[in-house]
C-alpha atoms as a PDB file:
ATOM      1  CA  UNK A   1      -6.708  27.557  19.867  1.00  0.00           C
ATOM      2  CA  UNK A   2      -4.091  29.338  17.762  1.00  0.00           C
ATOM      3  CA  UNK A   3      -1.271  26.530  18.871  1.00  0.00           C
ATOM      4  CA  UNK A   4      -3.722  24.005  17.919  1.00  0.00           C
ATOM      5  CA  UNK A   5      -3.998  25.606  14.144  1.00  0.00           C
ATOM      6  CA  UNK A   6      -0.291  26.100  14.299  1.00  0.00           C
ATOM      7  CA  UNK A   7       0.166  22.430  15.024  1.00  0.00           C
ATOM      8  CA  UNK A   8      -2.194  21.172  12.357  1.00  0.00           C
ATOM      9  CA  UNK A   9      -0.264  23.801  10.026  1.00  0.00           C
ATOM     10  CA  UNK A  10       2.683  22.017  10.404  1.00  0.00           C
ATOM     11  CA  UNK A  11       1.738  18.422  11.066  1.00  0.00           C
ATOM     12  CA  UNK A  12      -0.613  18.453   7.377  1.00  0.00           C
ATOM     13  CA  UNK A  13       2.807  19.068   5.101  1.00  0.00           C
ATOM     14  CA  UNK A  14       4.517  16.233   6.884  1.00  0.00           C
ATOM     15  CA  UNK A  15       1.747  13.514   5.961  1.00  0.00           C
ATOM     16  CA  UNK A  16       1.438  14.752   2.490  1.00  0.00           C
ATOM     17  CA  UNK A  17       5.404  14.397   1.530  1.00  0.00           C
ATOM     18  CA  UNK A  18       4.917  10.691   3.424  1.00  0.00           C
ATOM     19  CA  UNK A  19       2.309  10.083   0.833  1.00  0.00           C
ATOM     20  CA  UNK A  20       4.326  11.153  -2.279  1.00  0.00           C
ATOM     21  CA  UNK A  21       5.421   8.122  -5.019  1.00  0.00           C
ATOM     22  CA  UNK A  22       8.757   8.358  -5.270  1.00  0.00           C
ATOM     23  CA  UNK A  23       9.731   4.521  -5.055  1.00  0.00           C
ATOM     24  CA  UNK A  24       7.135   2.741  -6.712  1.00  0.00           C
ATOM     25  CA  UNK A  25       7.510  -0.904  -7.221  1.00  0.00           C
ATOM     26  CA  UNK A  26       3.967  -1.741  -8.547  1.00  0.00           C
ATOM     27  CA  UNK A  27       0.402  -0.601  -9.099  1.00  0.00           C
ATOM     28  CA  UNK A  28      -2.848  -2.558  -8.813  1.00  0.00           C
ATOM     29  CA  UNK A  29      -6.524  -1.246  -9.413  1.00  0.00           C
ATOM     30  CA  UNK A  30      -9.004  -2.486  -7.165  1.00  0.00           C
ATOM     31  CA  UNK A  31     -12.371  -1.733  -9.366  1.00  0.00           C
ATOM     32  CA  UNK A  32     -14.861  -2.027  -6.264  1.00  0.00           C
ATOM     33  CA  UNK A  33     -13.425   0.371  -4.658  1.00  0.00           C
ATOM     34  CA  UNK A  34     -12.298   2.711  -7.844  1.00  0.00           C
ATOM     35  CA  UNK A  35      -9.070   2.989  -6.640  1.00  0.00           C
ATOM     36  CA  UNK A  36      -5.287   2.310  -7.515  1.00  0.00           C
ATOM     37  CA  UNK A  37      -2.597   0.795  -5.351  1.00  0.00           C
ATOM     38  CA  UNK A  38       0.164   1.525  -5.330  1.00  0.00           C
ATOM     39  CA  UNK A  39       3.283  -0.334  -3.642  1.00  0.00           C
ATOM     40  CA  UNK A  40       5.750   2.752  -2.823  1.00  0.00           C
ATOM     41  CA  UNK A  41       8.743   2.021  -0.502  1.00  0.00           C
ATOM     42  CA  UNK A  42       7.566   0.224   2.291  1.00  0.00           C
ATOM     43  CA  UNK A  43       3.839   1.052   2.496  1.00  0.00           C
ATOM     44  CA  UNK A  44       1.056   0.523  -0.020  1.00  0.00           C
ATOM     45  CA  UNK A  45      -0.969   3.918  -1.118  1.00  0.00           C
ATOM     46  CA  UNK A  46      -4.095   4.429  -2.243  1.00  0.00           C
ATOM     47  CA  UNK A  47      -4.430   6.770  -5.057  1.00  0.00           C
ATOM     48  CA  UNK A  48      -7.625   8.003  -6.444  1.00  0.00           C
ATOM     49  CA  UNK A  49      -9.039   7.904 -10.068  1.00  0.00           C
ATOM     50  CA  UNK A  50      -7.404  11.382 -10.713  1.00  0.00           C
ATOM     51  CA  UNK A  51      -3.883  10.114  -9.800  1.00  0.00           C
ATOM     52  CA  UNK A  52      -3.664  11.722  -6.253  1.00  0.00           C
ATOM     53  CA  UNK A  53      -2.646  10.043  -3.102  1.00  0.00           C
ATOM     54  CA  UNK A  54      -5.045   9.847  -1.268  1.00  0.00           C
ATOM     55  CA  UNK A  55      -3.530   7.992   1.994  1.00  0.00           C
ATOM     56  CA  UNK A  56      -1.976   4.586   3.104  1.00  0.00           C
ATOM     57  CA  UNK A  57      -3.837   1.531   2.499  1.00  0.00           C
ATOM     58  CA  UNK A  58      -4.173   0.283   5.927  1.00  0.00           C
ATOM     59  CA  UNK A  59      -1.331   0.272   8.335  1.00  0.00           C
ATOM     60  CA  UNK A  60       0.889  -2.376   7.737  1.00  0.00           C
ATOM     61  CA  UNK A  61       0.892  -3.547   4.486  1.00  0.00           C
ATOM     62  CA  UNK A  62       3.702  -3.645   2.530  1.00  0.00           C
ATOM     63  CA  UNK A  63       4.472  -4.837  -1.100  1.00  0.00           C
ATOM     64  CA  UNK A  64       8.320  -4.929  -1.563  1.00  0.00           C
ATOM     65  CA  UNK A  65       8.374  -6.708  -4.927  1.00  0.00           C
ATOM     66  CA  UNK A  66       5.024  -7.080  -6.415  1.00  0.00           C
ATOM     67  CA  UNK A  67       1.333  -7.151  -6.245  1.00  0.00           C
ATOM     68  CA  UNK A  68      -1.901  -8.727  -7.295  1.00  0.00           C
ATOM     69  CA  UNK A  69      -5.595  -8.335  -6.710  1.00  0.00           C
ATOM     70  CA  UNK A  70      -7.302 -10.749  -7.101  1.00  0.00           C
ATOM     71  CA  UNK A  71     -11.070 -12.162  -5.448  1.00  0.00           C
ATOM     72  CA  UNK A  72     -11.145  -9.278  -2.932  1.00  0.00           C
ATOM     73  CA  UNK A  73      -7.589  -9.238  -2.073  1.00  0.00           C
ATOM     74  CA  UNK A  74      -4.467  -7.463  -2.281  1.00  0.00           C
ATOM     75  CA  UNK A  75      -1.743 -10.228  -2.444  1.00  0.00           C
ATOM     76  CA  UNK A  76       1.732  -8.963  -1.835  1.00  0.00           C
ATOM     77  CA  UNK A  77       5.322 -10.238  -1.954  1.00  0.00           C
ATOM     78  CA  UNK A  78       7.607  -9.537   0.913  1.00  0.00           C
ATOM     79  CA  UNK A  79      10.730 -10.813   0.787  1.00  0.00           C
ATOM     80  CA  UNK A  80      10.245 -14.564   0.695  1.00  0.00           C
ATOM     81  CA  UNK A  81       6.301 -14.624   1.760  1.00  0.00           C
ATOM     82  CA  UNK A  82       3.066 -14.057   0.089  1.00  0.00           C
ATOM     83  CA  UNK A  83       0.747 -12.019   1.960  1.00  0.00           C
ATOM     84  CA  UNK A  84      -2.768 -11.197   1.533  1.00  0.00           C
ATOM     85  CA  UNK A  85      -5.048  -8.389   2.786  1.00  0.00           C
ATOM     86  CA  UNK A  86      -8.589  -7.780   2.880  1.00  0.00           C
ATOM     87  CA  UNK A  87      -9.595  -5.276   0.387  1.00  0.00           C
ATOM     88  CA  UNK A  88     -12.622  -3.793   2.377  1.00  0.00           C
ATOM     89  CA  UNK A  89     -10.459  -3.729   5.995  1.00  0.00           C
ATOM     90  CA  UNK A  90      -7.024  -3.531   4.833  1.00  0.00           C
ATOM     91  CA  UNK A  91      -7.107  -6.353   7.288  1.00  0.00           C
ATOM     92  CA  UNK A  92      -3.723  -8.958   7.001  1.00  0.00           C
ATOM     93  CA  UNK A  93      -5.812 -12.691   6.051  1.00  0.00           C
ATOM     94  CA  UNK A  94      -2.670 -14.557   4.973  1.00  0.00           C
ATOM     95  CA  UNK A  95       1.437 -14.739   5.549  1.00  0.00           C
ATOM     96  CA  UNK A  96       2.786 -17.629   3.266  1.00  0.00           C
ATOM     97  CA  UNK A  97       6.898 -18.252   3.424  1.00  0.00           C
ATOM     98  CA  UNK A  98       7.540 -19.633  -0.155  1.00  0.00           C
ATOM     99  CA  UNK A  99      10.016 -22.715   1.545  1.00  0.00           C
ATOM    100  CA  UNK A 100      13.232 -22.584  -0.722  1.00  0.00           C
ATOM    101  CA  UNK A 101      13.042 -18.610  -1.915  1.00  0.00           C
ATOM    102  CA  UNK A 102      15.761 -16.953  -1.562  1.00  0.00           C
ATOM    103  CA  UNK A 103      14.142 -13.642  -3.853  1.00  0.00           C
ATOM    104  CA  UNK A 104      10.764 -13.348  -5.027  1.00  0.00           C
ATOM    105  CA  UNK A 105       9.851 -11.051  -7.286  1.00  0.00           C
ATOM    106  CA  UNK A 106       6.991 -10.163  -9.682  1.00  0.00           C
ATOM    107  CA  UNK A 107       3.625 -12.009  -9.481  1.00  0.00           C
ATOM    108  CA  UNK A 108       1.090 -12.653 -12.212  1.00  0.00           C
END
């Protein structure tokens, strides 16, 4: 039991310095949920009404140079693709290459 506390000890600082904003690109508030979104690096973080992380928005989304929500979705631009998720399962519903793009960047 003690090496299990001990492991937890050590494993709990690690996943709250992933969850610090250091690199954000863009924020989006998703008002069903009363919650923020927040495109940091290469992961998108959900951050509470207090301004705390509170932990990754699903497990692969990314957001590399902007973000919208919009109808229950979080679209997303990566590199030359527009990607949607579900809001409620963090669930991937769309992957659009833009044909031409070399850069996009910013959506409204």
């Amino acid at each position: 039991m003690k090496y299990v506390l001990i492991f937890f000890m050590l494993g709990f600082p690690i996943g709250v310095i992933a969850q610090q904003l250091t690199n954000i690109e863009s924020v989006e508030y998703d008002p069903v949920q009363s919650r923020f979104l927040v495109s940091n690096g290469n992961r998108v973080i959900e951050v509470d009404g207090d301004g705390q992380p509170v932990g990754y928005f699903g497990t692969a989304p990314r957001a590399d140079f902007g973000m919208e929500v919009m109808d229950g979705k979080l679209f997303t631009i990566v590199s030359s693709s527009v990607r949607a998720y579900d809001l409620a399962t963090s669930l991937q519903v769309m992957n659009t290459p833009v044909s031409g793009a070399q850069f996009l960047n910013g959506m409204a």
